[in-house]
PDB file of N, CA and C in Angstrom:
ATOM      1  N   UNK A   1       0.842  -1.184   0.000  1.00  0.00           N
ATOM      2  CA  UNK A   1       0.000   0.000   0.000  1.00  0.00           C
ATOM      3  C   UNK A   1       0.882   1.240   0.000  1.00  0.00           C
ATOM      4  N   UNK A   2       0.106   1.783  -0.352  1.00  0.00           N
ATOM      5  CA  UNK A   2       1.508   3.370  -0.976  1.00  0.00           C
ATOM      6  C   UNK A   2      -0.119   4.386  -0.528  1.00  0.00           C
ATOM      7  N   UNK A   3       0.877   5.230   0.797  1.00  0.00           N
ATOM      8  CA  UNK A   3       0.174   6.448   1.499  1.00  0.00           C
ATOM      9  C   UNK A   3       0.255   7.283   0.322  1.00  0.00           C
ATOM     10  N   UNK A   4      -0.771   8.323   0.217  1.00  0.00           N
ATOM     11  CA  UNK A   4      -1.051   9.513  -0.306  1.00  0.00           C
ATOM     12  C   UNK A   4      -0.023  10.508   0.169  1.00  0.00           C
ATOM     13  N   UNK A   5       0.285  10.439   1.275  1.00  0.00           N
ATOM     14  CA  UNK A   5       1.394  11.718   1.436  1.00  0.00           C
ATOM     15  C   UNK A   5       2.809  11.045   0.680  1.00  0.00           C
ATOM     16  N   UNK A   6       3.103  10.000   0.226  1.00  0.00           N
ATOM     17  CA  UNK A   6       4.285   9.662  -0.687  1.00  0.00           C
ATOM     18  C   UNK A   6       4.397  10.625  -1.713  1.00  0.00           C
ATOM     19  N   UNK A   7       2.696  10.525  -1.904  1.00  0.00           N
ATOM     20  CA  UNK A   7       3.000  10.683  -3.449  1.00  0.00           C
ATOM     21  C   UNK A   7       2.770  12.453  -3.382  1.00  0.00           C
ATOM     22  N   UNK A   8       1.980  13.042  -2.188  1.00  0.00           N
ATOM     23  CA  UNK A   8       2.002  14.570  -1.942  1.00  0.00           C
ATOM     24  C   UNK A   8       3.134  15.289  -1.923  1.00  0.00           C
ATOM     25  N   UNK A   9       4.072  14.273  -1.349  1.00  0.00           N
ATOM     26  CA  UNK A   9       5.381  14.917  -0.897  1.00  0.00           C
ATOM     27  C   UNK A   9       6.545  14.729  -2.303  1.00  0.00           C
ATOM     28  N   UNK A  10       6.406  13.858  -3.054  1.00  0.00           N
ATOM     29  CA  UNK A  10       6.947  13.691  -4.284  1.00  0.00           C
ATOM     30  C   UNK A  10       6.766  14.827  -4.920  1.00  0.00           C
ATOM     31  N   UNK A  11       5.127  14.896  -5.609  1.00  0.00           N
ATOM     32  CA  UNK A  11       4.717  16.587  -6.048  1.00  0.00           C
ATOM     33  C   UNK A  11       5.173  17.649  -5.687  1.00  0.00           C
ATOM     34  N   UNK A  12       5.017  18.292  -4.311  1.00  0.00           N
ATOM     35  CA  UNK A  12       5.219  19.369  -3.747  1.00  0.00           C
ATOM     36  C   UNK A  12       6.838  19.754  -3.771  1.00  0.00           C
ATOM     37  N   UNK A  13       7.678  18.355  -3.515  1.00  0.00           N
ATOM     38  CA  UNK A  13       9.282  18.920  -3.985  1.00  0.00           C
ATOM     39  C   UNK A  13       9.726  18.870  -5.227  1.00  0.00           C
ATOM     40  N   UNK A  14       8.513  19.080  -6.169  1.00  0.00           N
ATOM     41  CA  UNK A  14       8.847  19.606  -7.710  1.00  0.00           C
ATOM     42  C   UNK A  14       8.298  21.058  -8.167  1.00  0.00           C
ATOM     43  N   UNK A  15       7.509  21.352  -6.986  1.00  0.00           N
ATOM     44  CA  UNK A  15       7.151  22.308  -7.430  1.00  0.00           C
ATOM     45  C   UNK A  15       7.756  24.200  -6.708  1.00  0.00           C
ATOM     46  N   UNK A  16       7.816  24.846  -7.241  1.00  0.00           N
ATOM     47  CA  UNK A  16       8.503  26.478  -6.629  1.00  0.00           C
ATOM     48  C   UNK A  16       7.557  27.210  -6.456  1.00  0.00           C
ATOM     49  N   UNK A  17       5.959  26.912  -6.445  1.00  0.00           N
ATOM     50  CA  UNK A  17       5.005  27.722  -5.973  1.00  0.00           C
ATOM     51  C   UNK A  17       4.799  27.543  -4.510  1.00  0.00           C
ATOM     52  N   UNK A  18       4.520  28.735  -3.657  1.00  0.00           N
ATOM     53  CA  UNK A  18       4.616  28.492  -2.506  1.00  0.00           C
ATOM     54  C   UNK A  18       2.847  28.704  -2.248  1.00  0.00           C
ATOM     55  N   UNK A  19       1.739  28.353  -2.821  1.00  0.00           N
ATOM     56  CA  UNK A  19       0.818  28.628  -3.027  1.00  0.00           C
ATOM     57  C   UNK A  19      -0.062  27.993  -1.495  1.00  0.00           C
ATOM     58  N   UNK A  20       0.354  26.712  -1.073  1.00  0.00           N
ATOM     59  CA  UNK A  20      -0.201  26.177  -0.222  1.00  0.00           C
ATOM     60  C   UNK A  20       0.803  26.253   1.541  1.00  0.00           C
ATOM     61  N   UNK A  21       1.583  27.626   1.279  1.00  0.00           N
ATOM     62  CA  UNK A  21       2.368  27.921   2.515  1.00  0.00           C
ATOM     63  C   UNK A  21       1.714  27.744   3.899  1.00  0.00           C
ATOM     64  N   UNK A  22       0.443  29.324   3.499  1.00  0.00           N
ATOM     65  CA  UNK A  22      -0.152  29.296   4.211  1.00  0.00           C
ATOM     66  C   UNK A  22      -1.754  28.852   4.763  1.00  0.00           C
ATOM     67  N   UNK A  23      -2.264  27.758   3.856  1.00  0.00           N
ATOM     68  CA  UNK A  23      -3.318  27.120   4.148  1.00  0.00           C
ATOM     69  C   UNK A  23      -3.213  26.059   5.391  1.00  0.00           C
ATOM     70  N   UNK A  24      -4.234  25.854   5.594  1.00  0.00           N
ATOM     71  CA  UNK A  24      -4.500  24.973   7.063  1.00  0.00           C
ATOM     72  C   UNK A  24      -4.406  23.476   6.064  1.00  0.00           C
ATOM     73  N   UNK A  25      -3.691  22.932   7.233  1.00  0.00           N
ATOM     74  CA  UNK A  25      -3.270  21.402   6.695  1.00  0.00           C
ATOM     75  C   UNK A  25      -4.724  20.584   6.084  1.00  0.00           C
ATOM     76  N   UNK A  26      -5.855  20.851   6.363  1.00  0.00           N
ATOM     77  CA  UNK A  26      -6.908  20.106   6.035  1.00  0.00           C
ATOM     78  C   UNK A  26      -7.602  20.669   4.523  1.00  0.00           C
ATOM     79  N   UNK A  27      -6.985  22.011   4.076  1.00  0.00           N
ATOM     80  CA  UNK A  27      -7.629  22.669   3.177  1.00  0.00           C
ATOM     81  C   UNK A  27      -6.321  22.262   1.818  1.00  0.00           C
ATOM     82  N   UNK A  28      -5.343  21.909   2.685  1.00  0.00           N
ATOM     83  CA  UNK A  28      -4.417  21.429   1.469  1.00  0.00           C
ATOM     84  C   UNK A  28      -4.423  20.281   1.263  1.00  0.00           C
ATOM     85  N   UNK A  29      -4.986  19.260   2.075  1.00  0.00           N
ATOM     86  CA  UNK A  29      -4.930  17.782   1.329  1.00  0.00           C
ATOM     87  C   UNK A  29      -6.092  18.023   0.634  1.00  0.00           C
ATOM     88  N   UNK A  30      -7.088  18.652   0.887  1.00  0.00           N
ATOM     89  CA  UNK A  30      -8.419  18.498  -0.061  1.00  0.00           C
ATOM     90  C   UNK A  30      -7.618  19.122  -1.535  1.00  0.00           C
ATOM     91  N   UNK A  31      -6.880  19.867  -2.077  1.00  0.00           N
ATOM     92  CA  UNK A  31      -6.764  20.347  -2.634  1.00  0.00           C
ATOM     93  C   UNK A  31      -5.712  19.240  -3.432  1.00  0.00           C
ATOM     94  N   UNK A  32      -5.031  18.976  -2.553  1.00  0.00           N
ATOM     95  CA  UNK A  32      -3.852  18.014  -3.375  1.00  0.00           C
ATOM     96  C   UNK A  32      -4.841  16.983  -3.209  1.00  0.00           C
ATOM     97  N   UNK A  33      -5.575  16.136  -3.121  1.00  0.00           N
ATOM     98  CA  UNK A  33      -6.554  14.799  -3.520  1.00  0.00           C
ATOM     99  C   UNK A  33      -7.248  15.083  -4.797  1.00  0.00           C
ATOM    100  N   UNK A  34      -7.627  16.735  -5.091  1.00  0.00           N
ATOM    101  CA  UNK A  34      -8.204  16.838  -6.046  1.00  0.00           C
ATOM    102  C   UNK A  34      -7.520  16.639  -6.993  1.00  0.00           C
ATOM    103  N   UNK A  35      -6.201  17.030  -7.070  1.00  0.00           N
ATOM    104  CA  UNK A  35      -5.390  17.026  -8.352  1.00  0.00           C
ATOM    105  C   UNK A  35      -4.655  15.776  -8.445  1.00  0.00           C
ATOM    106  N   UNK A  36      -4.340  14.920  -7.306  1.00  0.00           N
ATOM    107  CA  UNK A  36      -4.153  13.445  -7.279  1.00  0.00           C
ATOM    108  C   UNK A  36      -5.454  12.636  -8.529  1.00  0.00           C
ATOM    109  N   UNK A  37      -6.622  12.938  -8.219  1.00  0.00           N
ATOM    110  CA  UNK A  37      -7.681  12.035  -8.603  1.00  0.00           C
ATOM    111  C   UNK A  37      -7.213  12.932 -10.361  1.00  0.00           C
ATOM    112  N   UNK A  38      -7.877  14.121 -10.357  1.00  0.00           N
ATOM    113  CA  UNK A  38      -6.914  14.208 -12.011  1.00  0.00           C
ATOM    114  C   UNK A  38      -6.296  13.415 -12.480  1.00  0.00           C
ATOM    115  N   UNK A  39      -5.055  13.246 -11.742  1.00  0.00           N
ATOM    116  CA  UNK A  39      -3.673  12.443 -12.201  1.00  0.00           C
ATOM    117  C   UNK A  39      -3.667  11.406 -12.851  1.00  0.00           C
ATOM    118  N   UNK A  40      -4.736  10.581 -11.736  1.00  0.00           N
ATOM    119  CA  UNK A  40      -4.907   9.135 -11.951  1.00  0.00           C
ATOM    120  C   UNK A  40      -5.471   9.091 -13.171  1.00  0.00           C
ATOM    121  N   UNK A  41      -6.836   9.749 -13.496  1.00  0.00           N
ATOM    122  CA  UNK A  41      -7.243   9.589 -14.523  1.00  0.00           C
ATOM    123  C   UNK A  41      -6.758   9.731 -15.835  1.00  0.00           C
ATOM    124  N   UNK A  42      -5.417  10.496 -16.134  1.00  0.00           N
ATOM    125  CA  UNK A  42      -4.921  10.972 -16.592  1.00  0.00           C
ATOM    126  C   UNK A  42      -3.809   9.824 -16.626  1.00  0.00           C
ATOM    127  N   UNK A  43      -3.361   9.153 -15.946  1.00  0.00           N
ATOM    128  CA  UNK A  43      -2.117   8.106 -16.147  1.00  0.00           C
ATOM    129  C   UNK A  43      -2.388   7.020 -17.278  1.00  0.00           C
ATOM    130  N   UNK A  44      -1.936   7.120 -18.627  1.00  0.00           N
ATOM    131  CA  UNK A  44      -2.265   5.762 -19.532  1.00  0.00           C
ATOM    132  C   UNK A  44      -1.930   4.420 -19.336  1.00  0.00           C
ATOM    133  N   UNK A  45      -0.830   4.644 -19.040  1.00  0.00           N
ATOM    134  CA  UNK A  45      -0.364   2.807 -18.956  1.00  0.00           C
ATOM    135  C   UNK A  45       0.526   3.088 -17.832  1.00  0.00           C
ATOM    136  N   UNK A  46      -0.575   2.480 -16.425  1.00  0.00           N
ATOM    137  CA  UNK A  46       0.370   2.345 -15.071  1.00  0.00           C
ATOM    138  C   UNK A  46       0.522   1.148 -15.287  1.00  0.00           C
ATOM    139  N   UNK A  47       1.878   0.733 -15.017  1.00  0.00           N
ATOM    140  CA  UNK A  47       2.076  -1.006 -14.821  1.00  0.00           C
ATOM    141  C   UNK A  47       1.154  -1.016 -13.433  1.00  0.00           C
ATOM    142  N   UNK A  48       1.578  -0.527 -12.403  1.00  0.00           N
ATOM    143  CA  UNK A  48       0.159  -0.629 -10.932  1.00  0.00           C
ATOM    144  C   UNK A  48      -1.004  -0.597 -11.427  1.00  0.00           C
ATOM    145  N   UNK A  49      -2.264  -1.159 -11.109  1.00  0.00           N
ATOM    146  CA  UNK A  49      -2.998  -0.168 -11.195  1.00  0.00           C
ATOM    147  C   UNK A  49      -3.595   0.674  -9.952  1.00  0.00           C
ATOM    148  N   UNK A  50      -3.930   1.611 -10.280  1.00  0.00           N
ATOM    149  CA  UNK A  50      -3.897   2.767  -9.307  1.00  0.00           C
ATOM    150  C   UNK A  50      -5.008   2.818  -9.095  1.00  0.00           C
ATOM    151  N   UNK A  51      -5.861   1.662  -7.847  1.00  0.00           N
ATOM    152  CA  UNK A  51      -6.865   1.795  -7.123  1.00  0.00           C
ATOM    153  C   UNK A  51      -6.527   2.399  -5.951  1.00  0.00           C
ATOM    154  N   UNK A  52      -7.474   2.871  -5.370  1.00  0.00           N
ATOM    155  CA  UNK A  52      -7.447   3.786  -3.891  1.00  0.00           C
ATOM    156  C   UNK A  52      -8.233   3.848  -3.131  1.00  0.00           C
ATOM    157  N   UNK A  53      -8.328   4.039  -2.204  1.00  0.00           N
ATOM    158  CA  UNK A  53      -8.981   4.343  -1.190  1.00  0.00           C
ATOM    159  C   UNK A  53      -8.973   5.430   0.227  1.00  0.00           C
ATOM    160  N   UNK A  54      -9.782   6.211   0.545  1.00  0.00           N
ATOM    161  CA  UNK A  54      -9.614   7.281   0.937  1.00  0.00           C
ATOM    162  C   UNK A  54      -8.021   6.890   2.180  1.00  0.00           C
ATOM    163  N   UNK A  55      -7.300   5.732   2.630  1.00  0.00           N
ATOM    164  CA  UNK A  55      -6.234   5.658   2.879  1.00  0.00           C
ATOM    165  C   UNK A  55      -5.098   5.273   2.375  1.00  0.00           C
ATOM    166  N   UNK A  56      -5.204   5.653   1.450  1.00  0.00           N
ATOM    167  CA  UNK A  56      -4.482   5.258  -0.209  1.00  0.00           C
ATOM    168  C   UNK A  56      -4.530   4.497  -1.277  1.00  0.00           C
ATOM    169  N   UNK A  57      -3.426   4.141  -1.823  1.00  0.00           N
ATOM    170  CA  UNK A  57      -3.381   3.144  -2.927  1.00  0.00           C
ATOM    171  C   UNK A  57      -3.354   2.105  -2.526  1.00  0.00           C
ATOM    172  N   UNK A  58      -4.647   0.920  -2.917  1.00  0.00           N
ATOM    173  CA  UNK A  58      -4.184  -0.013  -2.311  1.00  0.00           C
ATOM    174  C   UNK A  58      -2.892  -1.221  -2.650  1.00  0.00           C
ATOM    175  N   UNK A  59      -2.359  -0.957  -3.895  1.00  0.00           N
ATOM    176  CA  UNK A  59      -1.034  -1.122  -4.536  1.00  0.00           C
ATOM    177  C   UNK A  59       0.168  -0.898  -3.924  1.00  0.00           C
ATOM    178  N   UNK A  60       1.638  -1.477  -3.959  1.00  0.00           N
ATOM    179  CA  UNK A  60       2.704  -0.400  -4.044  1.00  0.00           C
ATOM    180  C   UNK A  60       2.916   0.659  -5.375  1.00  0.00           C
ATOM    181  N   UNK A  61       3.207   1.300  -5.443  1.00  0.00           N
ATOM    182  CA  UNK A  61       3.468   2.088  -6.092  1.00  0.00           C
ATOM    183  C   UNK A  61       4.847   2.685  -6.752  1.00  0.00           C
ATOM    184  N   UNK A  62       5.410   2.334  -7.902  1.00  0.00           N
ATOM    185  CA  UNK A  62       6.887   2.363  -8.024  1.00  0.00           C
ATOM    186  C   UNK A  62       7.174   3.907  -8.491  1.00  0.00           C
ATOM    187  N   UNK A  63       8.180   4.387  -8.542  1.00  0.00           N
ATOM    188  CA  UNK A  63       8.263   5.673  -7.957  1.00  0.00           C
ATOM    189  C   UNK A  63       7.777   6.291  -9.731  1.00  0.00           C
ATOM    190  N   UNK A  64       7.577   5.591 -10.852  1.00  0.00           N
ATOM    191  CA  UNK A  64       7.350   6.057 -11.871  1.00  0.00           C
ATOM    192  C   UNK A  64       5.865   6.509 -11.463  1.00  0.00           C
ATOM    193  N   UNK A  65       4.835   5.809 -11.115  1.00  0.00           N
ATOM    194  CA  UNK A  65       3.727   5.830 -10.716  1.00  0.00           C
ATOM    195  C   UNK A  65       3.211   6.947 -10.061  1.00  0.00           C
ATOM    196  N   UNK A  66       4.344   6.877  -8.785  1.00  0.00           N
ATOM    197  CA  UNK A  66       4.029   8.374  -7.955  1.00  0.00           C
ATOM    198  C   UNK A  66       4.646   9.491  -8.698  1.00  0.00           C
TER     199      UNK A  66
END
């Protein structure tokens, strides 16, 4: 199983916007789940497949994935 913050924390140290500095920790996972669920839909050929559940993937997840 591969946590959601793996793959939050993967994202966020690619990115140089400091957009979610100052939001409250509960207003930024809603925000990063939204663009997670994008993602997924958006992934063509995961060798995983990328089922989930509101406590993550229930997969591992190889770091191409995340």
């Amino acid at each position: 199983m591969t946590e959601f913050t793996t793959v939050y924390d993967a994202f966020l140290s690619k990115i140089l916007d400091d957009e979610w500095e100052d939001w409250e920790d509960e207003a930024t996972e809603e925000d990063l789940f939204t663009l997670l669920q994008g993602a997924v839909v958006r992934f063509k050929f995961p060798r995983t497949p990328l089922t989930y559940t509101l406590d993550g993937f229930d997969n591992d997840l190889s770091d191409i994935e995340i």
